[in-house]
C-alpha atoms as a PDB file:
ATOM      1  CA  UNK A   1       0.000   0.000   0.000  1.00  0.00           C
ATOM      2  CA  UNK A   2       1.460   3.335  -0.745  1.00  0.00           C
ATOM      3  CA  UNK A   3       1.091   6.285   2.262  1.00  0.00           C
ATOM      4  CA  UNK A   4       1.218   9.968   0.732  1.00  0.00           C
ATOM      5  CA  UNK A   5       2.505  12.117   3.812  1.00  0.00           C
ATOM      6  CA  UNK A   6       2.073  15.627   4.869  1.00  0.00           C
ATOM      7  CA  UNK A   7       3.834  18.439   6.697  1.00  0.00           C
ATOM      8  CA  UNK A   8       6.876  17.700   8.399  1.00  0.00           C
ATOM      9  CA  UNK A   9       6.399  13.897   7.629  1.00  0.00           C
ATOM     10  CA  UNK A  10       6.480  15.226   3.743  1.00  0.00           C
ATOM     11  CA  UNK A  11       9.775  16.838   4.179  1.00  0.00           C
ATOM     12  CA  UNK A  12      11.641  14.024   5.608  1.00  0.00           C
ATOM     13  CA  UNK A  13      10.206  11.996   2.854  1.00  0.00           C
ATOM     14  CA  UNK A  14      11.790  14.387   0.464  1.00  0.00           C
ATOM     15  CA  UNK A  15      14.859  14.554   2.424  1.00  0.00           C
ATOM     16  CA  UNK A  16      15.598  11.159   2.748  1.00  0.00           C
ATOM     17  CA  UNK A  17      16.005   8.495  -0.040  1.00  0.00           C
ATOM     18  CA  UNK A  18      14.436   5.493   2.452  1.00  0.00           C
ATOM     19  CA  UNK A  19      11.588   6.738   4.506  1.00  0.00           C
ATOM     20  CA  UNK A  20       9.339   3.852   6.942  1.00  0.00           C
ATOM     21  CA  UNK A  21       6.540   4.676   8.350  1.00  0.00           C
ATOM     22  CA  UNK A  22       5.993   3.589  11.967  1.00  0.00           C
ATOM     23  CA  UNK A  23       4.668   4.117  15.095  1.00  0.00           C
ATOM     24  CA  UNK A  24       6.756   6.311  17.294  1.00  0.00           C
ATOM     25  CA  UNK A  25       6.661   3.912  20.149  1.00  0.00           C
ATOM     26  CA  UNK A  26       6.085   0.576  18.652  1.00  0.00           C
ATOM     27  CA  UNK A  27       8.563  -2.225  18.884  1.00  0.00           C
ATOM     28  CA  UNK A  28      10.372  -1.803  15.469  1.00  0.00           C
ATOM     29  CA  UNK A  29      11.224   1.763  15.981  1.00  0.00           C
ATOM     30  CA  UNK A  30      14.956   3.017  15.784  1.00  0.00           C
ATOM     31  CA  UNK A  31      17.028   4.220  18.588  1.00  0.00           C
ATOM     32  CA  UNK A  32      17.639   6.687  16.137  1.00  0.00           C
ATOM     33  CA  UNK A  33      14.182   8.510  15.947  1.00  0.00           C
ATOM     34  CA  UNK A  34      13.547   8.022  19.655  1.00  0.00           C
ATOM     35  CA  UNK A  35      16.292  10.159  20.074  1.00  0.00           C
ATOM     36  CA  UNK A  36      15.479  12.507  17.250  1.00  0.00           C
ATOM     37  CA  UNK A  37      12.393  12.990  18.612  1.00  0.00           C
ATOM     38  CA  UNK A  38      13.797  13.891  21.885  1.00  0.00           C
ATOM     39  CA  UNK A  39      15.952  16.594  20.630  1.00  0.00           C
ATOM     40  CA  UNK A  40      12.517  18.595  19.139  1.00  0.00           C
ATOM     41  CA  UNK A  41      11.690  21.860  20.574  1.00  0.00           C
ATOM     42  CA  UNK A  42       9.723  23.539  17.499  1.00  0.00           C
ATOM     43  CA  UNK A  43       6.673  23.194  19.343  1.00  0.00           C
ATOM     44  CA  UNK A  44       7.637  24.167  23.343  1.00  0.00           C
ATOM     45  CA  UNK A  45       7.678  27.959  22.384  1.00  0.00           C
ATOM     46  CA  UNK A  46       4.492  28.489  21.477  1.00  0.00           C
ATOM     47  CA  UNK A  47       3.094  25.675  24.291  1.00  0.00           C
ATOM     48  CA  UNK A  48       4.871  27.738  26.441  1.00  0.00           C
ATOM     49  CA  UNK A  49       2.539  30.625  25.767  1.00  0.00           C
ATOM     50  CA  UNK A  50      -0.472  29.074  26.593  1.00  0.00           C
ATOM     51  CA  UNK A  51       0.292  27.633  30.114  1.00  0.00           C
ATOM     52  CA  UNK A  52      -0.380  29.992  32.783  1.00  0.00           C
ATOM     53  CA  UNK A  53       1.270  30.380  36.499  1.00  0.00           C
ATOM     54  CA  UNK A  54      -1.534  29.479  37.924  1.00  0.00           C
ATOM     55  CA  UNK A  55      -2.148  26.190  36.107  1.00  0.00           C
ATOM     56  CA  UNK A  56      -1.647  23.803  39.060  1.00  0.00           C
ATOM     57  CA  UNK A  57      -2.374  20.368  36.915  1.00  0.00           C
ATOM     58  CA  UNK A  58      -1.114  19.843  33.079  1.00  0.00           C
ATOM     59  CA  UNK A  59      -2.137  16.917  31.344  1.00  0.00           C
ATOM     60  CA  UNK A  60      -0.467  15.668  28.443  1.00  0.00           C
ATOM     61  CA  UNK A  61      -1.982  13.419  26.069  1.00  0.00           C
ATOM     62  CA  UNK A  62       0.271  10.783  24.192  1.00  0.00           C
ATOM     63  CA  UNK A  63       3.541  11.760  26.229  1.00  0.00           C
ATOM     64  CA  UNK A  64       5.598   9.086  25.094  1.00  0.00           C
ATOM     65  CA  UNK A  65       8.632   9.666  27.040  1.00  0.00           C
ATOM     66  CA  UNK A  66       8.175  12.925  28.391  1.00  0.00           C
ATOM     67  CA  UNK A  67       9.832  15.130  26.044  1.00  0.00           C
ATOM     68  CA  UNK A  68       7.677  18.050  26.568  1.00  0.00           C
ATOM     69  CA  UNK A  69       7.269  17.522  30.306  1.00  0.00           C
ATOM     70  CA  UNK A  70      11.240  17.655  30.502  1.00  0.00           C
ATOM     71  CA  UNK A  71      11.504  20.938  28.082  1.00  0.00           C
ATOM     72  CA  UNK A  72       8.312  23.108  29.918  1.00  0.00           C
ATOM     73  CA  UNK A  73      10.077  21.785  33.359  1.00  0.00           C
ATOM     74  CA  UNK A  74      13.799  23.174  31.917  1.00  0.00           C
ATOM     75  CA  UNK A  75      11.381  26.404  30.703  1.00  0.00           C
ATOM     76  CA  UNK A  76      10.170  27.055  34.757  1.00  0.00           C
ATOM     77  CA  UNK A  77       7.068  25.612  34.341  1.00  0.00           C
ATOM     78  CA  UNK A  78       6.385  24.338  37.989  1.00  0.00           C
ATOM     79  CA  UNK A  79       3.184  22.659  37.803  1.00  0.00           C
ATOM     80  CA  UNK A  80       2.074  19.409  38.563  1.00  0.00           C
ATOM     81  CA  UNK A  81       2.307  17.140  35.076  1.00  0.00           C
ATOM     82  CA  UNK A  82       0.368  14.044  34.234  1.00  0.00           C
ATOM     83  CA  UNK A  83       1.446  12.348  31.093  1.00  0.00           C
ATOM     84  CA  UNK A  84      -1.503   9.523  29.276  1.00  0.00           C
ATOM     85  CA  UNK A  85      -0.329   7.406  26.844  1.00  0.00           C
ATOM     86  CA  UNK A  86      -1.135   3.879  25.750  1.00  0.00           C
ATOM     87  CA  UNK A  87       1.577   2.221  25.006  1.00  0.00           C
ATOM     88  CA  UNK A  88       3.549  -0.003  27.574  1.00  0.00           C
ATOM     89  CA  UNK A  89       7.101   0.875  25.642  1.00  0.00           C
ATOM     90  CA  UNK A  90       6.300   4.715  25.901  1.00  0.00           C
ATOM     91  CA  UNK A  91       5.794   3.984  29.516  1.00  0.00           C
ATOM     92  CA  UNK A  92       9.677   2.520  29.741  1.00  0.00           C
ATOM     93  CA  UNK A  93      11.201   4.859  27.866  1.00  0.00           C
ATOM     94  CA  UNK A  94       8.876   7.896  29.907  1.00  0.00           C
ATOM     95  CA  UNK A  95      10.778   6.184  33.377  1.00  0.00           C
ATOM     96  CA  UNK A  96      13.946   5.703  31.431  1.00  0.00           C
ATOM     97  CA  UNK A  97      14.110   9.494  30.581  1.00  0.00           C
ATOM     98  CA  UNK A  98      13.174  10.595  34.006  1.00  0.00           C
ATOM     99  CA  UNK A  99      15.508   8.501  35.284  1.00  0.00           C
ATOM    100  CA  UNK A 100      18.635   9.925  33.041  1.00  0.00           C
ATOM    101  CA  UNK A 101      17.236  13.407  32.547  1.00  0.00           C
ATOM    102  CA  UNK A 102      15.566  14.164  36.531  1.00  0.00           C
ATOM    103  CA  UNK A 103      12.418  15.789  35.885  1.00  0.00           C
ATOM    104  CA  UNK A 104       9.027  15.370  37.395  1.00  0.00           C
ATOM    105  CA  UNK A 105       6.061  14.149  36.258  1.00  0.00           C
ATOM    106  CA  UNK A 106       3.614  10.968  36.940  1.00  0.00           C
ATOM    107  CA  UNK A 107       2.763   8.520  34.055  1.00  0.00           C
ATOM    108  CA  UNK A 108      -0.720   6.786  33.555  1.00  0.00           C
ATOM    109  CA  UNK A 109      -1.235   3.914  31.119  1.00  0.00           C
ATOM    110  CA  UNK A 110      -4.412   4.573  29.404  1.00  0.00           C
ATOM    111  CA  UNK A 111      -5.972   4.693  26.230  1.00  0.00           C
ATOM    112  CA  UNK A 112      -7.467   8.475  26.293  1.00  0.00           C
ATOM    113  CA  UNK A 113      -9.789   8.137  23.757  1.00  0.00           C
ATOM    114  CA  UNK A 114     -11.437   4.836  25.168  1.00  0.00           C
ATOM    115  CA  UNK A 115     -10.699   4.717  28.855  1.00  0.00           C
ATOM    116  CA  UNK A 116     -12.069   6.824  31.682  1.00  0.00           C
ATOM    117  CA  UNK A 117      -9.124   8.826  32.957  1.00  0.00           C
ATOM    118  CA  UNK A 118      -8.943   9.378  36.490  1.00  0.00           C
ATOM    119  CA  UNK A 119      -8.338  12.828  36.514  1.00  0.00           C
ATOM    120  CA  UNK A 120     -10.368  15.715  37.989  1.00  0.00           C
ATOM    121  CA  UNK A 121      -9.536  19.756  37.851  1.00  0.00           C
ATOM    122  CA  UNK A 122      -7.007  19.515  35.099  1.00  0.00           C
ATOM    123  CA  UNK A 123      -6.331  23.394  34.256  1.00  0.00           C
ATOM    124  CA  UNK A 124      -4.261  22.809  30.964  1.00  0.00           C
ATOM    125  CA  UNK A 125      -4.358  19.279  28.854  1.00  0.00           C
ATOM    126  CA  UNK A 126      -2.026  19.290  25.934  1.00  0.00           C
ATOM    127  CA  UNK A 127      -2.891  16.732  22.676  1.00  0.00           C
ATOM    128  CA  UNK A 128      -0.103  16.882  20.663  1.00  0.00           C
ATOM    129  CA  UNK A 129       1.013  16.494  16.692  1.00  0.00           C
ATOM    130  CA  UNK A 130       1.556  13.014  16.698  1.00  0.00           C
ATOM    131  CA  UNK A 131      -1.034  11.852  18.966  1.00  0.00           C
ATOM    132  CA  UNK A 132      -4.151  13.539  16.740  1.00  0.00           C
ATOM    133  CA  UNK A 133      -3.701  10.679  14.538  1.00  0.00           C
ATOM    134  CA  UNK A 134      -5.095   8.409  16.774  1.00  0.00           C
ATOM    135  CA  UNK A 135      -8.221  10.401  16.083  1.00  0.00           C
ATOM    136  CA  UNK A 136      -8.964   7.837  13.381  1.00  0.00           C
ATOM    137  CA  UNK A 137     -12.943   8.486  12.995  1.00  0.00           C
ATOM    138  CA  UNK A 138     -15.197  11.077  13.966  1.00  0.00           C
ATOM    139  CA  UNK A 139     -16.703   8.865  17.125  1.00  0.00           C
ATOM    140  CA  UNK A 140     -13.030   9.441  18.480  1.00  0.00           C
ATOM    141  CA  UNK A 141     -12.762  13.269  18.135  1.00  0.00           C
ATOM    142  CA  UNK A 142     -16.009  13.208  20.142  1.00  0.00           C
ATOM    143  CA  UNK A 143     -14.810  11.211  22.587  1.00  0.00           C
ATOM    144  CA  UNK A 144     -11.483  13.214  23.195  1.00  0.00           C
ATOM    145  CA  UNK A 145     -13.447  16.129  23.698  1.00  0.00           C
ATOM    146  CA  UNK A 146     -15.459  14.565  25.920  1.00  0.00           C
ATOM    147  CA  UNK A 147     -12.546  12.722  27.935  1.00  0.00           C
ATOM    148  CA  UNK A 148     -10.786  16.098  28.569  1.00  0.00           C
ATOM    149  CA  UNK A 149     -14.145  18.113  29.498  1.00  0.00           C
ATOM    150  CA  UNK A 150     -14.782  15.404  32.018  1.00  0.00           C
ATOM    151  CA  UNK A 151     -11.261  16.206  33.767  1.00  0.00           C
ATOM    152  CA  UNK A 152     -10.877  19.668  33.256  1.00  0.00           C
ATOM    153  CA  UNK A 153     -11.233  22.596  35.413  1.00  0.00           C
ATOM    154  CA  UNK A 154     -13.793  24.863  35.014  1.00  0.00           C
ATOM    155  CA  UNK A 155     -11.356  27.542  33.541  1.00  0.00           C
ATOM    156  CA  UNK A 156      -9.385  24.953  32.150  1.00  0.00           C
ATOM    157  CA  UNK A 157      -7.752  25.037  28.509  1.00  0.00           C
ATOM    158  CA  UNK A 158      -7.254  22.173  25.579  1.00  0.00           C
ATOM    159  CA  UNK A 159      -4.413  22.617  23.062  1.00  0.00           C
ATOM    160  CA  UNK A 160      -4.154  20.586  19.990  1.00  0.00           C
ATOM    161  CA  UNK A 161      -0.891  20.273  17.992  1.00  0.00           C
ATOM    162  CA  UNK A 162       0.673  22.911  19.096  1.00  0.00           C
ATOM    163  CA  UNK A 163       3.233  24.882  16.452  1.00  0.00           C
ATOM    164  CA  UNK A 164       5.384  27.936  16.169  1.00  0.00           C
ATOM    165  CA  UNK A 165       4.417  30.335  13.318  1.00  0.00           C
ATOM    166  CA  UNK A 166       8.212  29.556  12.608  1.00  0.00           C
ATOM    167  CA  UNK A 167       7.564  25.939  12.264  1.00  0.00           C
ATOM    168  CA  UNK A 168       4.491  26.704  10.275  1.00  0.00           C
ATOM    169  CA  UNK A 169       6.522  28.452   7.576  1.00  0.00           C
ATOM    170  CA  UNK A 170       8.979  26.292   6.954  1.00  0.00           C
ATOM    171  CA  UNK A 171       5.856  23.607   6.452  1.00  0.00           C
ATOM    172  CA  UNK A 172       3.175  25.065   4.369  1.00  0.00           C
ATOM    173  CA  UNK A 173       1.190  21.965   4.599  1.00  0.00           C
ATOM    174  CA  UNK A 174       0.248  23.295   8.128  1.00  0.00           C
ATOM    175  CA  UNK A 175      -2.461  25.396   7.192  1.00  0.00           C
ATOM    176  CA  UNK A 176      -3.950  25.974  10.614  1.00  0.00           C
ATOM    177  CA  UNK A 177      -7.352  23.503   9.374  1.00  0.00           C
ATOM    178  CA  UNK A 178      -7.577  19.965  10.743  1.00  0.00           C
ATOM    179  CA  UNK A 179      -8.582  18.322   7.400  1.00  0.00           C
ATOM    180  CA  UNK A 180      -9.995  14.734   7.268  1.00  0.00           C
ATOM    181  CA  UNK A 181      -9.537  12.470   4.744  1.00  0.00           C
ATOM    182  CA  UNK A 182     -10.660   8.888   4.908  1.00  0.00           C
ATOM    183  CA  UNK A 183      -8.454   6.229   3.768  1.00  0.00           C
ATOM    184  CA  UNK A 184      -8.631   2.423   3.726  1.00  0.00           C
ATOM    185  CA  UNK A 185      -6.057   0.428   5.899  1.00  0.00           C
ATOM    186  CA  UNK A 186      -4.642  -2.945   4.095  1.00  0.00           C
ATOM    187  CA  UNK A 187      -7.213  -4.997   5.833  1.00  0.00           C
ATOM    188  CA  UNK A 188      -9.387  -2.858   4.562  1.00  0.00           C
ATOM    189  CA  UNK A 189     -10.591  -0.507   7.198  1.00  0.00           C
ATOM    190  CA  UNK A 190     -11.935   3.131   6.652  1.00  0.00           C
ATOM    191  CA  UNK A 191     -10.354   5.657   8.499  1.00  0.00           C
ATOM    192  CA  UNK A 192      -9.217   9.169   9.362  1.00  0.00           C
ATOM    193  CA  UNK A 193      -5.914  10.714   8.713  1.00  0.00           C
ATOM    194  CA  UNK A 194      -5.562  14.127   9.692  1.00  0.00           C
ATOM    195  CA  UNK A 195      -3.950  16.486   7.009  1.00  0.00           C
ATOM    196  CA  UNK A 196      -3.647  19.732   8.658  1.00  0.00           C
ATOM    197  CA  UNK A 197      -2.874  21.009  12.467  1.00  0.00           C
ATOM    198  CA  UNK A 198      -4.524  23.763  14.442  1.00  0.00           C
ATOM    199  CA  UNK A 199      -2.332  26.286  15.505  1.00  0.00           C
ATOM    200  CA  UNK A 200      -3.412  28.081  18.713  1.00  0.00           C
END
């Protein structure tokens, strides 16, 4: 089956002469784009803008290992930080990072689209560039929404994909419209890829 890819996916594509599509924290992923992925800070800037002092409890959704956790922490960000993700190796490498790296933050295994989180009073819940692929059909965007009104504060704030205007352009692909477009899977499931990434 051939994938067509967008934004900075698209550029890496053109950049590099072998390009494989995987999961970021499935078992057949490289040392090599762990690490990578580590190292990003196009988006921390412009998170950074959006958290308040006052924002006791930040959520983030899909934290793999904790990158952003690590980089709003180095920033002065003292708050208390929650990270949900789903997969079991995100969860090692999450404890392996805070391990080598020392910063704070618990880590809850948990499917947030499906499962009931047991959070209450969040005041900031980030969903980030990777993770709004997940979002794979419409029931799913209705049930993140709901998932992170159940746990949020009553002044509380939900950021999706968050991007410099930097960032956006270098990738004009990032258009600031979360575009669906179905496609089939190879065992022949429809879903939802996401073309596009709100900016806030």
């Amino acid at each position: 089956m051939q994938y067509e890819y967008f934004g900075a996916f698209k550029k890496l594509q053109n950049d590099l002469e072998t390009f494989q599509a995987e999961g970021y924290y499935d078992e057949t992923l490289s040392e090599f784009m762990r690490d990578t992925s580590w190292q990003q800070s196009w988006d921390v800037e412009s998170l950074s803008e959006h958290v308040n002092e006052n924002d006791h409890v930040i959520v983030d959704l899909g934290v793999g290992d904790g990158r952003l956790i690590k980089q709003l922490q180095d920033g002065g960000t003292n708050s208390t930080f929650i990270g949900v993700d789903s997969s079991p190796s995100a969860r090692n490498r999450f404890l392996k990072r805070q391990e080598e790296c020392n910063f704070n933050g618990e880590f809850i295994l948990a499917d947030f689209i499906s499962d009931k989180i047991p959070l209450n009073n969040v005041d900031f819940v980030y969903f980030g560039a990777i993770s709004v692929n997940g979002l794979t059909t419409i029931k799913n965007v209705s049930k993140i929404f709901s998932n992170v009104e159940r746990c949020m504060s009553s002044v509380g704030q939900f950021a999706i994909s968050v991007y410099t205007n930097s960032s956006v352009s270098r990738f004009p692909e990032l258009n600031g419209i979360l575009t669906p477009e179905i496609y089939t899977t190879e065992s022949g499931k429809e879903r939802i890829i996401w073309l596009s990434l709100i900016n806030i």
